[in-house]
C-alpha atoms as a PDB file:
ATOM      1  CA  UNK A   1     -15.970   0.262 -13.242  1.00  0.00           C
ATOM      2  CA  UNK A   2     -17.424   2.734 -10.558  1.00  0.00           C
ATOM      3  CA  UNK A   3     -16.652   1.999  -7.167  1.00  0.00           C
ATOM      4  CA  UNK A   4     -20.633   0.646  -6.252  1.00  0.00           C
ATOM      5  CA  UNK A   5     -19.745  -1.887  -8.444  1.00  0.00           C
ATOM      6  CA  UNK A   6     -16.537  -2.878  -6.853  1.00  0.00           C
ATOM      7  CA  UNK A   7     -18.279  -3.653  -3.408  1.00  0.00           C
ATOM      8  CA  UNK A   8     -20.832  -4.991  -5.440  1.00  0.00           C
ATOM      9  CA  UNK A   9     -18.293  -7.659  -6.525  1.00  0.00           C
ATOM     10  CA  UNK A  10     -16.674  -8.057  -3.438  1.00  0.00           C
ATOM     11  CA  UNK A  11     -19.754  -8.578  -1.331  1.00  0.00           C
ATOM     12  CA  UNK A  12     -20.785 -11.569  -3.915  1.00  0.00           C
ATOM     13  CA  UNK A  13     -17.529 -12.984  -3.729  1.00  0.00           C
ATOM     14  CA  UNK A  14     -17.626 -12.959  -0.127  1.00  0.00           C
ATOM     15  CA  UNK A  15     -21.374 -14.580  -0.476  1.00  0.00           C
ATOM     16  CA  UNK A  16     -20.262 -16.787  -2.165  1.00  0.00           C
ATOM     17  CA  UNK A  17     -17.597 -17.970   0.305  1.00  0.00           C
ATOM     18  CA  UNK A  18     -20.583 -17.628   2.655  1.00  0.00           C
ATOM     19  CA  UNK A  19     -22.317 -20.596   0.651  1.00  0.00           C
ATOM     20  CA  UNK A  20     -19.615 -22.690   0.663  1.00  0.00           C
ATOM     21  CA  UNK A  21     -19.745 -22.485   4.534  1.00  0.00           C
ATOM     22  CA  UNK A  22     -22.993 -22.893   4.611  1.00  0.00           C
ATOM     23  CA  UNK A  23     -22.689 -26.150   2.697  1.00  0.00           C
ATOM     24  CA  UNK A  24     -19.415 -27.606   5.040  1.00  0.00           C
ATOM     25  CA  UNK A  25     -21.813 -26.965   8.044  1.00  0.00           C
ATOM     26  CA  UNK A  26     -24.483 -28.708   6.319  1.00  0.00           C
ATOM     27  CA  UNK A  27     -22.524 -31.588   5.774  1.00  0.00           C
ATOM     28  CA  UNK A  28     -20.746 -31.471   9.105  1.00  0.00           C
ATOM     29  CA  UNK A  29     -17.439 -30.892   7.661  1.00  0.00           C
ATOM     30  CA  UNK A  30     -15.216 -29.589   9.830  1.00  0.00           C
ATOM     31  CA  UNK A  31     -12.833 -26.291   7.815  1.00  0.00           C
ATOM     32  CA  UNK A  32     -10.250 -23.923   9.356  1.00  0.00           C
ATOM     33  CA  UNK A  33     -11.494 -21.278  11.582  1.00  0.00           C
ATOM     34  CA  UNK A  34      -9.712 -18.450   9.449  1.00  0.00           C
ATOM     35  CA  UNK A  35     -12.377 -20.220   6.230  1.00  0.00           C
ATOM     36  CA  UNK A  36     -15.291 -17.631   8.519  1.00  0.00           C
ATOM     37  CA  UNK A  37     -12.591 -14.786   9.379  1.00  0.00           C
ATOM     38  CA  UNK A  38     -12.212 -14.532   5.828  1.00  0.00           C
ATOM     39  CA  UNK A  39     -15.329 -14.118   5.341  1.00  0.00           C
ATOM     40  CA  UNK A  40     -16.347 -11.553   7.692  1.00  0.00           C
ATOM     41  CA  UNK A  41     -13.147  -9.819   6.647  1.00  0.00           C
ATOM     42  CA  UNK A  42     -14.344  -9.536   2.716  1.00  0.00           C
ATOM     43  CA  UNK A  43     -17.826  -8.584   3.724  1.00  0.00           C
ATOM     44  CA  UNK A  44     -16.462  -6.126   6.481  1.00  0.00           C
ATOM     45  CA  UNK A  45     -14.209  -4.663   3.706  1.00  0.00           C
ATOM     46  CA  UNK A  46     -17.516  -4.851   0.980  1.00  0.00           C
ATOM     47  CA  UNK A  47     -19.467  -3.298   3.214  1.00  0.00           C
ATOM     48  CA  UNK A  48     -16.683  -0.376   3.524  1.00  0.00           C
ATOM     49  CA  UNK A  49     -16.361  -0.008   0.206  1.00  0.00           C
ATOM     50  CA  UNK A  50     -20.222   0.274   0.135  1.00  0.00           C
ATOM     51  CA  UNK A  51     -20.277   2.998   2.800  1.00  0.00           C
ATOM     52  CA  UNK A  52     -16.625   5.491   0.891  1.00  0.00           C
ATOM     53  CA  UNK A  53     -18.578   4.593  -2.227  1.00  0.00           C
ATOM     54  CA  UNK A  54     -21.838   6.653  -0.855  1.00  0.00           C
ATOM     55  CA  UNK A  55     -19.630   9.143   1.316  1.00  0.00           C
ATOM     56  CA  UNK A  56     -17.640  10.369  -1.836  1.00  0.00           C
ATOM     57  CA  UNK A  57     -20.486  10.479  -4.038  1.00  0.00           C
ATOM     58  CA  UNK A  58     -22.026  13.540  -2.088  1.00  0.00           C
ATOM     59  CA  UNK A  59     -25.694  14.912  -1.688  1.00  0.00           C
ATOM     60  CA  UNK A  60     -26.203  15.819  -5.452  1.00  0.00           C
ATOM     61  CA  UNK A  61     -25.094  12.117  -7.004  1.00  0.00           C
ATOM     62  CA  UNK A  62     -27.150  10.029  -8.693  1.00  0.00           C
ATOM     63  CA  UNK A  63     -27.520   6.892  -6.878  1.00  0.00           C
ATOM     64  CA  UNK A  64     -30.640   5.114  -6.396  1.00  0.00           C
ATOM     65  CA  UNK A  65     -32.111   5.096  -2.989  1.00  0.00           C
ATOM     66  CA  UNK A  66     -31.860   1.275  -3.726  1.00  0.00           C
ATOM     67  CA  UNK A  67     -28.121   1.450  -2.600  1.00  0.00           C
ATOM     68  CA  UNK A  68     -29.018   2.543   0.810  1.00  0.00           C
ATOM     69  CA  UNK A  69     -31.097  -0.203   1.373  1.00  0.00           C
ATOM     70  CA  UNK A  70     -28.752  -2.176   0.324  1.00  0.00           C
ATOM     71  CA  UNK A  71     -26.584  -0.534   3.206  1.00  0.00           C
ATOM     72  CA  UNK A  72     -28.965  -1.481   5.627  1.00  0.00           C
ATOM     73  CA  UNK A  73     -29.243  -4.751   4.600  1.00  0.00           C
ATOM     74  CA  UNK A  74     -25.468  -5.993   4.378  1.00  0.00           C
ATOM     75  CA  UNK A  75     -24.869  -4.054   7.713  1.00  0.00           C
ATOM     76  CA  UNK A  76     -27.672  -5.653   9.804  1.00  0.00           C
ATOM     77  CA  UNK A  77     -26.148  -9.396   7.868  1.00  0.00           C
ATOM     78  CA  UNK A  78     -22.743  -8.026   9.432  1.00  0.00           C
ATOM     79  CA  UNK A  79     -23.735  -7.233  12.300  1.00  0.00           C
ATOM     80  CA  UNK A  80     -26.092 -10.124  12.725  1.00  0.00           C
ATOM     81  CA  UNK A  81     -22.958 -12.501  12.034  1.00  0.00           C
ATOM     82  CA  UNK A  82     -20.769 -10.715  13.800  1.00  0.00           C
ATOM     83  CA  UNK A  83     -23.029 -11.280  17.030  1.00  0.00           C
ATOM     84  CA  UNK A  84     -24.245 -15.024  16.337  1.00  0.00           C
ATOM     85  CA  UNK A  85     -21.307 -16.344  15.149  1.00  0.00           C
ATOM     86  CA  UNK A  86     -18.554 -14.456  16.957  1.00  0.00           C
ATOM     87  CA  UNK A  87     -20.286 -14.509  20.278  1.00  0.00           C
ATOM     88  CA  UNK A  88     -23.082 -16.531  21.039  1.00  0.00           C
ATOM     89  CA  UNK A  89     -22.859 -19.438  19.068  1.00  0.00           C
ATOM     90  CA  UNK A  90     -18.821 -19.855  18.584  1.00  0.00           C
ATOM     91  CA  UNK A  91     -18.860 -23.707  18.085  1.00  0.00           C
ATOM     92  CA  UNK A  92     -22.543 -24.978  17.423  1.00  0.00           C
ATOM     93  CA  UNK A  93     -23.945 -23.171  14.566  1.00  0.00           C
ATOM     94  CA  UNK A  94     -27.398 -23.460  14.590  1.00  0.00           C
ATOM     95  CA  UNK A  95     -28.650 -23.612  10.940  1.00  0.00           C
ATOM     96  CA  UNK A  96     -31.845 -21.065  11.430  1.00  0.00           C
ATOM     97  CA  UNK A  97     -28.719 -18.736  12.397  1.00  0.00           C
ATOM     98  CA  UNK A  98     -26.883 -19.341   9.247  1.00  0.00           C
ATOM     99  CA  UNK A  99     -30.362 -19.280   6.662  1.00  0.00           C
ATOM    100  CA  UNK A 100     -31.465 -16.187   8.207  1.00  0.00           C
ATOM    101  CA  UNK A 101     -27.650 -14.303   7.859  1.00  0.00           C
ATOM    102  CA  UNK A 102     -27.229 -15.900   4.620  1.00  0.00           C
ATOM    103  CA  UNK A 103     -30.715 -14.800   3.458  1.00  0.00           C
ATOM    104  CA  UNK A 104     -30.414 -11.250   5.139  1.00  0.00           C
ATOM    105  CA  UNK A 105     -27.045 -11.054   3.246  1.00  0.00           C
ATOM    106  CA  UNK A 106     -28.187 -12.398  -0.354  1.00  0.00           C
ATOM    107  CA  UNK A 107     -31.191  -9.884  -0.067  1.00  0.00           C
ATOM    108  CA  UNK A 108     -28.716  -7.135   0.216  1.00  0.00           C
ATOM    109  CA  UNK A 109     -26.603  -8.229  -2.165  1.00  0.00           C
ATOM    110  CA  UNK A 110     -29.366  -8.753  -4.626  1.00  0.00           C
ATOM    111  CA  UNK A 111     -30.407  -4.803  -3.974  1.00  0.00           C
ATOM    112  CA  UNK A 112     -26.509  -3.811  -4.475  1.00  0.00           C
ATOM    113  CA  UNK A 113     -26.596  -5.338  -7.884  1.00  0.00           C
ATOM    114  CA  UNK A 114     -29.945  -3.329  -8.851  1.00  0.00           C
ATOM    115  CA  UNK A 115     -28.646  -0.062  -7.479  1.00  0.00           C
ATOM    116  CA  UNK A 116     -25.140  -0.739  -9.133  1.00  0.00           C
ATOM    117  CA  UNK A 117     -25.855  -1.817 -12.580  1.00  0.00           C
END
């Protein structure tokens, strides 16, 4: 397995976690605050993969362009979390927040899988 696959891989299992979230805020569960550090931390270290996946592949490699997009994608649903849910909105979640992160990040993910497979 090539390493575009690997963040692949670990930026759906971090989606995934992502859903599950999504669903205990839904149903005003309350989880441990480390559940959404974890989170962040496996798409932080997804989207790093992502990025020394690219870097080591050089200017002559074969990847689709659709893996840059993809790029784009997860690191505006990083950074988007990053900034509504680790400073503005620390204890009320508001649910447009997490549909549009979750969305953004699902897109990208979606456009990993095409440019890895």
């Amino acid at each position: 397995m090539v390493l575009i696959q690997w963040a692949f891989w670990v930026l759906a299992a971090a989606a995934a976690g992502g859903l599950f979230l999504g669903l205990l805020s839904k149903r005003k569960v309350r989880y441990p605050s480390w559940f959404g550090l974890g989170h962040g931390g496996l798409g932080l270290a997804g989207l790093m993969t992502l990025v020394y996946a690219l870097y080591i592949a050089g200017p002559e490699a074969a990847f689709p362009q659709a893996a840059f997009w993809a790029l784009g994608l997860l690191g505006a649903a990083f950074l988007g979390g990053a900034l509504f849910f680790g400073v503005l909105f620390r204890q009320a979640k508001p649910w447009w927040a997490i549909v549009g992160h979750g969305g953004l990040a699902l897109a990208g993910v979606v456009v990993l899988f095409f440019a890895a497979y």
